[in-house]
N, C-alpha and C. Protein backbone atom coordinates (compact mmCIF):
# COMPACT_ATOMS: atom_id res chain seq x y z
N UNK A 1 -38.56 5.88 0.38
CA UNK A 1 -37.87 6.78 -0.50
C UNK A 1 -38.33 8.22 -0.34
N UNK A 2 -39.59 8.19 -0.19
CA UNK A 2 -40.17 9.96 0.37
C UNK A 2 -39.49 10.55 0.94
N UNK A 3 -39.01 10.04 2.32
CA UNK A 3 -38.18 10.17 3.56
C UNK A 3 -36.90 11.03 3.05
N UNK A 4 -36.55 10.11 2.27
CA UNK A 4 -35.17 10.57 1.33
C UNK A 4 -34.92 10.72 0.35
N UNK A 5 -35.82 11.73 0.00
CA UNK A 5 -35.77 11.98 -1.51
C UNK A 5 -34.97 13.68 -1.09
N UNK A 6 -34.41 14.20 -0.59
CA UNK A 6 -33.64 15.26 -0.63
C UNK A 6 -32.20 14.40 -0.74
N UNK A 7 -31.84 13.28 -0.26
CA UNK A 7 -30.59 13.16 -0.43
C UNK A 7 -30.00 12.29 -1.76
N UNK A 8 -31.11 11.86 -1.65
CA UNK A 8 -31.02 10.94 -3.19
C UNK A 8 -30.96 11.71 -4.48
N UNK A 9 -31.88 13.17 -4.05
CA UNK A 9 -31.35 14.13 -5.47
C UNK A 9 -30.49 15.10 -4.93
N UNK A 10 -29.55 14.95 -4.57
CA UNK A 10 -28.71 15.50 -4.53
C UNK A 10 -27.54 16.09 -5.41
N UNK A 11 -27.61 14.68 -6.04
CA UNK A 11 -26.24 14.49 -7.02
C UNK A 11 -27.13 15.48 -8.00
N UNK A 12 -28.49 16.11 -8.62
CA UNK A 12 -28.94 16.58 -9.38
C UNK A 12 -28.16 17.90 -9.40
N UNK A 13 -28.17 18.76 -7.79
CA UNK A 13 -27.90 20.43 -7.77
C UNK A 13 -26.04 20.49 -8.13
N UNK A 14 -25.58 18.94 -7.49
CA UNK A 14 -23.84 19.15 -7.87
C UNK A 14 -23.31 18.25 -8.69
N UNK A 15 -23.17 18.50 -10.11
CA UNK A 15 -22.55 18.04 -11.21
C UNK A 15 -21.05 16.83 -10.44
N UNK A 16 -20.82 17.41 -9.54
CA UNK A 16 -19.43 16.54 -8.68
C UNK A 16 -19.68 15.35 -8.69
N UNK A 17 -21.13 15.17 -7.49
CA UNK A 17 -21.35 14.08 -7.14
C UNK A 17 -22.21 12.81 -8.01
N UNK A 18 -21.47 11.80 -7.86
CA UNK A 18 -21.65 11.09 -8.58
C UNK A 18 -23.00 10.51 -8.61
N UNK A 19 -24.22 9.76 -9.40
CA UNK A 19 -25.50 9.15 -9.79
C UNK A 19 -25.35 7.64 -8.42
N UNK A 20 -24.26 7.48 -8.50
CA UNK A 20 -23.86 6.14 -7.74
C UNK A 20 -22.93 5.72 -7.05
N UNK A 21 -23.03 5.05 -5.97
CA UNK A 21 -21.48 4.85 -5.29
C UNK A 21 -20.56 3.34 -5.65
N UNK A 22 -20.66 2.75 -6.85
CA UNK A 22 -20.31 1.62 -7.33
C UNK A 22 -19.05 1.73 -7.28
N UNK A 23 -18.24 2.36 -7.14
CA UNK A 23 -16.93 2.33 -6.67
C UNK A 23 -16.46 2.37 -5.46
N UNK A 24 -17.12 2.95 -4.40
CA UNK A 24 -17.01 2.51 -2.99
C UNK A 24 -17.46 0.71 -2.68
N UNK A 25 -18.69 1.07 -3.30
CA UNK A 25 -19.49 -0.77 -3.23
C UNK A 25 -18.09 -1.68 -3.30
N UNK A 26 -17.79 -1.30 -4.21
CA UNK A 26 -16.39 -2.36 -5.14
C UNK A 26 -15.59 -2.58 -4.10
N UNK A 27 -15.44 -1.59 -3.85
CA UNK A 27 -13.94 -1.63 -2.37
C UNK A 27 -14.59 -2.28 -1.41
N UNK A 28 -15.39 -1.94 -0.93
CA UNK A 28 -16.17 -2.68 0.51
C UNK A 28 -15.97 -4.20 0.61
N UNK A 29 -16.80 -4.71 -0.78
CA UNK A 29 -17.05 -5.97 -1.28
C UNK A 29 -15.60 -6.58 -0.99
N UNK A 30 -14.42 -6.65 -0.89
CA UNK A 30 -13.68 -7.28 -0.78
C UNK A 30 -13.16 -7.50 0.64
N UNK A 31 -13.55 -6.49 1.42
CA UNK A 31 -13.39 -6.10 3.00
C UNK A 31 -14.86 -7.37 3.59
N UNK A 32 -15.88 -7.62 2.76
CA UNK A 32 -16.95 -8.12 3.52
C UNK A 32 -15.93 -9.80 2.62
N UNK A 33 -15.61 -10.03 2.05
CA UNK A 33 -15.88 -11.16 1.71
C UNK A 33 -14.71 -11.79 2.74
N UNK A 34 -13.38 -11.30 2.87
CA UNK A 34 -12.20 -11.39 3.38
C UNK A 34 -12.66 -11.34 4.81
N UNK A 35 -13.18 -10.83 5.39
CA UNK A 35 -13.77 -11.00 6.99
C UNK A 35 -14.02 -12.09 6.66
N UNK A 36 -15.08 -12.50 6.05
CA UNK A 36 -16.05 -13.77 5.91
C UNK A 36 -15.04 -14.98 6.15
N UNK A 37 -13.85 -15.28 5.05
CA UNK A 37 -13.60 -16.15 4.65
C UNK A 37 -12.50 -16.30 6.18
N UNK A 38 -11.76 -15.27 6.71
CA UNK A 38 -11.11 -15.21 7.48
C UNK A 38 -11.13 -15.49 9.02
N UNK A 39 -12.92 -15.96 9.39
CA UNK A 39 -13.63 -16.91 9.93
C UNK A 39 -12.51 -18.19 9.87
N UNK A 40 -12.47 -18.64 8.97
CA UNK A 40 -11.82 -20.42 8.60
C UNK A 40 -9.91 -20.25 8.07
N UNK A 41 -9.32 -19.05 8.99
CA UNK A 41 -7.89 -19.25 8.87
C UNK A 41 -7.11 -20.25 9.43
N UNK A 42 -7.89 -20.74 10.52
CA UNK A 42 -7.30 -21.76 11.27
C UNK A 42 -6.98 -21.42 12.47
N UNK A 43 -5.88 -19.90 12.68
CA UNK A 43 -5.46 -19.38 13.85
C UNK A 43 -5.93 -17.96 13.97
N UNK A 44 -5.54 -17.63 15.20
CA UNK A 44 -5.33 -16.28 15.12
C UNK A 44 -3.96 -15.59 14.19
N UNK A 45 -3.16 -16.20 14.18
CA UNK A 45 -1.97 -16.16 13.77
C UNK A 45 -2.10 -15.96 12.31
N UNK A 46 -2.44 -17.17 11.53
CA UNK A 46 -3.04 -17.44 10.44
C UNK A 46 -4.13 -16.24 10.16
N UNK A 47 -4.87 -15.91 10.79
CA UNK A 47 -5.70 -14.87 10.12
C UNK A 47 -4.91 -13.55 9.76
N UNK A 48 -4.29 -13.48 11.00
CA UNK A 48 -3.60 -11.94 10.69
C UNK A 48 -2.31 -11.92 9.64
N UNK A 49 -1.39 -12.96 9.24
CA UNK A 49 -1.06 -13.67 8.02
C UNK A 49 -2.08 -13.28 6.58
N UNK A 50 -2.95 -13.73 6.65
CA UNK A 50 -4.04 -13.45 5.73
C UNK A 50 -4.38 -11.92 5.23
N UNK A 51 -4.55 -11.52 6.46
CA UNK A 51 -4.82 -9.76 6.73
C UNK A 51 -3.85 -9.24 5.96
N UNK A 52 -2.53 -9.40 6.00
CA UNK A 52 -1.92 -8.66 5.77
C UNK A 52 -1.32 -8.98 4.16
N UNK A 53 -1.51 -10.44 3.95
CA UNK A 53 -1.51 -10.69 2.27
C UNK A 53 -2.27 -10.02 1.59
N UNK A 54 -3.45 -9.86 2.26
CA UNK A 54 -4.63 -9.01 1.32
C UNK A 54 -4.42 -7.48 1.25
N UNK A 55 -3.66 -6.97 2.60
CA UNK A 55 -3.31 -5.97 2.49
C UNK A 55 -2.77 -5.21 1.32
N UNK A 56 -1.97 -6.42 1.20
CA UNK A 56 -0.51 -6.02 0.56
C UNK A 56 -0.94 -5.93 -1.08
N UNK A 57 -1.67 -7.09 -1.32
CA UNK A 57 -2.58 -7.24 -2.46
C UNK A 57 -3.55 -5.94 -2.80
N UNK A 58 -4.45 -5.38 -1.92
CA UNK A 58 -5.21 -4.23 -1.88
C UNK A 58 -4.32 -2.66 -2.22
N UNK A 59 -3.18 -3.05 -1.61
CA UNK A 59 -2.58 -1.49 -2.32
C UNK A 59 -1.82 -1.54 -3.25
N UNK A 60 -1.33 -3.42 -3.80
CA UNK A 60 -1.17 -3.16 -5.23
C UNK A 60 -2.25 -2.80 -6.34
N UNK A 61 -3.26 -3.03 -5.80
CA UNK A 61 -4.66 -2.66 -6.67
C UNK A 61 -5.07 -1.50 -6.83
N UNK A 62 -4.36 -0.75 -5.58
CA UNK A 62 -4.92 0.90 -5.26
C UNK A 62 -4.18 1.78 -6.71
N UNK A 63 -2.81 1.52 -6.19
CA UNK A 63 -1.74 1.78 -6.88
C UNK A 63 -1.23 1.23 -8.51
N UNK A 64 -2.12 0.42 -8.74
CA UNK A 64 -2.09 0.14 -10.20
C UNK A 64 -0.73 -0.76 -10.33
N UNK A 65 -0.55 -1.84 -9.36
CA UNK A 65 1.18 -2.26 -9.54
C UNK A 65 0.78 -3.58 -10.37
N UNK A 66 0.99 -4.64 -10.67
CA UNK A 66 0.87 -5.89 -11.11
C UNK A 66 1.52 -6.63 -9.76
N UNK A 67 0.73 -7.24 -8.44
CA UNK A 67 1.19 -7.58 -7.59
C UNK A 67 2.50 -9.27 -7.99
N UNK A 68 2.05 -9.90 -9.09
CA UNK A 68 2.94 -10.75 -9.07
C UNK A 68 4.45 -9.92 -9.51
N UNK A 69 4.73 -8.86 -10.18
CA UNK A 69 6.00 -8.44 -10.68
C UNK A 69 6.79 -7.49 -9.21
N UNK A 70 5.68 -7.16 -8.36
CA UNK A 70 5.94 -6.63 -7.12
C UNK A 70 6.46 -7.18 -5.83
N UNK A 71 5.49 -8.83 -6.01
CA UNK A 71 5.78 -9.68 -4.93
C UNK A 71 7.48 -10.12 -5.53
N UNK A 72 7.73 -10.43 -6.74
CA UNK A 72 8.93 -11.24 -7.08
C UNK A 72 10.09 -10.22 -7.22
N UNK A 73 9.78 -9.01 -6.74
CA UNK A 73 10.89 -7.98 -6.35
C UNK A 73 11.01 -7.69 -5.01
N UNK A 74 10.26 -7.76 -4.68
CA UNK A 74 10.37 -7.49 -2.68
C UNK A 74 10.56 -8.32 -1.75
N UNK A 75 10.08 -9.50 -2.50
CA UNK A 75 10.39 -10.90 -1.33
C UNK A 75 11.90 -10.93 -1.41
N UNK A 76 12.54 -11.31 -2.31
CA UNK A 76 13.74 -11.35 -2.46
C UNK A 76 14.72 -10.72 -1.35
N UNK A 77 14.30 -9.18 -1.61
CA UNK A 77 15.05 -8.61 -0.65
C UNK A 77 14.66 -8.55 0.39
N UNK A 78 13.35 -8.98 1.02
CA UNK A 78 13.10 -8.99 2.58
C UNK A 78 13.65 -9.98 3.04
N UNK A 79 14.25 -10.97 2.35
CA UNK A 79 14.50 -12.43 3.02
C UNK A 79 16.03 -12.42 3.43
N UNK A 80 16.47 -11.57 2.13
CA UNK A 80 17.84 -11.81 2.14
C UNK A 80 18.64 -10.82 3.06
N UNK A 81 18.11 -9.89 3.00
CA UNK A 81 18.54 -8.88 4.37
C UNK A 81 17.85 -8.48 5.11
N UNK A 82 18.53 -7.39 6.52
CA UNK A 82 17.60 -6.85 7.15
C UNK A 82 17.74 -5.09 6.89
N UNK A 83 16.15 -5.18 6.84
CA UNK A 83 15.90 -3.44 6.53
C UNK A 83 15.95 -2.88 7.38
N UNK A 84 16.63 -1.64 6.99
CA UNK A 84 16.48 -0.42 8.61
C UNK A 84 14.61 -0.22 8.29
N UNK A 85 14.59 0.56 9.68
CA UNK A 85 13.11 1.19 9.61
C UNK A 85 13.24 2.16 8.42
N UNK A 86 13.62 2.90 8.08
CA UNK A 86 13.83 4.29 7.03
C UNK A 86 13.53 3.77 5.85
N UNK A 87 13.93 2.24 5.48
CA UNK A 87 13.89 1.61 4.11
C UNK A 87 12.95 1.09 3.72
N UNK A 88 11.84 0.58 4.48
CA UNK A 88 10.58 0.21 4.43
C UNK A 88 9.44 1.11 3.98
N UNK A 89 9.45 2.34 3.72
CA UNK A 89 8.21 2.95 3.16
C UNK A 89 8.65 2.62 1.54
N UNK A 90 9.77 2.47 0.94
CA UNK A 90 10.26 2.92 -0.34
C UNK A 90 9.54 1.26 -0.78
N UNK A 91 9.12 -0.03 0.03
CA UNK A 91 9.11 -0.93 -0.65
C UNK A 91 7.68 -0.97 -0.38
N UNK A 92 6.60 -0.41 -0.36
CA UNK A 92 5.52 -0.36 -0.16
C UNK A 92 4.72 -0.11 -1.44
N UNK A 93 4.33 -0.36 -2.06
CA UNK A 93 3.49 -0.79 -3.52
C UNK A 93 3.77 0.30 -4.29
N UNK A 94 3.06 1.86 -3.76
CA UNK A 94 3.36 3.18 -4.54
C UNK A 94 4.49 3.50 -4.55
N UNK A 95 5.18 3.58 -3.34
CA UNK A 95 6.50 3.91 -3.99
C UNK A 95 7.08 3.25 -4.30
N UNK A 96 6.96 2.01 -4.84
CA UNK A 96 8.38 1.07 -5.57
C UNK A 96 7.64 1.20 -7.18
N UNK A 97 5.84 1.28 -6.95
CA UNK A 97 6.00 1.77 -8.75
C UNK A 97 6.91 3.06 -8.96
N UNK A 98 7.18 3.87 -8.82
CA UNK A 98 7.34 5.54 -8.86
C UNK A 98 9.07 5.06 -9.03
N UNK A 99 9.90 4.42 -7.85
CA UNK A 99 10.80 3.48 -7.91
C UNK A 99 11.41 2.75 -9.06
N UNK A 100 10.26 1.61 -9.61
CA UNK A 100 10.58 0.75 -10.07
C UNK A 100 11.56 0.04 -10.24
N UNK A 101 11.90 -0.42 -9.15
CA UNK A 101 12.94 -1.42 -9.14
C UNK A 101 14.15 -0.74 -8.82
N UNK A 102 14.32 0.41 -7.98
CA UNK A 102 15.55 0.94 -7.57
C UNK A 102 15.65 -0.05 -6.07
N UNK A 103 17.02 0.03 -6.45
CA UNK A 103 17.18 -0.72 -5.41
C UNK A 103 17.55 0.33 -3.97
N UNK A 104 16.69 -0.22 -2.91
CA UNK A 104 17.17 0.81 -1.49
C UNK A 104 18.12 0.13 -0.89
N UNK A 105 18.61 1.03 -0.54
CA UNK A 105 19.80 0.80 0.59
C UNK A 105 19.53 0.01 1.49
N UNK A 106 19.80 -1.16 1.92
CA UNK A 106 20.00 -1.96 3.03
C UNK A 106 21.00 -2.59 3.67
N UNK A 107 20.75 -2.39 5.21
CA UNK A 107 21.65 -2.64 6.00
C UNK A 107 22.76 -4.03 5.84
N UNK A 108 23.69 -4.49 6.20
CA UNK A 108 24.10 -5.91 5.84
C UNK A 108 23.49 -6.92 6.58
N UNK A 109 23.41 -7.77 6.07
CA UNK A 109 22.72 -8.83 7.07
C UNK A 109 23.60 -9.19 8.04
N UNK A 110 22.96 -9.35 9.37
CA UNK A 110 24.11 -9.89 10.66
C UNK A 110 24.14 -11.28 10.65
C-alpha cells in the first residue's frame, strides 16, 4: 500500500472521483461469471447463442428496460417479418424504451 498510496488518495484532492469502484466491480462480475459458465454451452454455436442473450439482457439493464416486457415486444416482430437494416437500431433496448412500443416500419415478409 506505501507503493500506492498517491493513487489510492486520490479521490481525496477530486471531490469527482469516487471512494470506490463498486459499480464497475458490479458490471465486470457478470462478464467473469458468463465466460465461466459459457465453458459448458455445449457448442460453439451454443455459446455465441448465449453471448448474445446476455447481451441483449445487459443493455436491458443498462437502459433501465424490464427485459421480459421488451423480449415479448420484439420477438414477435422479428419472427414475423423481415427487417431492413435501417429498422434494427430502433429495436435495440434504448431506443424502443424512448419508443415504447412504436411500431417501425417493416419490410413485408417474402
Amino acid at each position: 500500500m506505501l507503493n500506492q498510496q498517491r493513487p489510492l488518495r486520490r479521490f481525496l484532492d477530486d471531490g469527482v472521483i469516487p471512494i470506490d469502484n463498486g459499480i464497475v466491480e458490479r458490471l465486470h462480475i457478470r462478464t467473469a461469471l458468463t465466460r465461466k459458465n459459457f465453458l459448458f454451452a455445449g457448442s460453439d454455436a451454443g455459446g455465441e447463442r448465449a453471448a448474445i442473450a446476455f447481451t441483449i439482457l445487459g443493455c436491458c439493464a443498462l437502459a433501465k428496460v424490464d427485459p421480459v416486457k421488451y423480449l415479448v415486444d420484439v420477438l414477435p416482430r422479428l419472427a414475423v417479418r423481415k427487417l431492413r437494416l435501417c429498422d434494427t437500431p430502433a429495436l435495440l433496448p434504448a431506443a424502443w424504451k424512448i419508443g415504447r412500443g412504436t411500431r417501425v416500419a417493416m419490410a413485408p415478409a417474402s
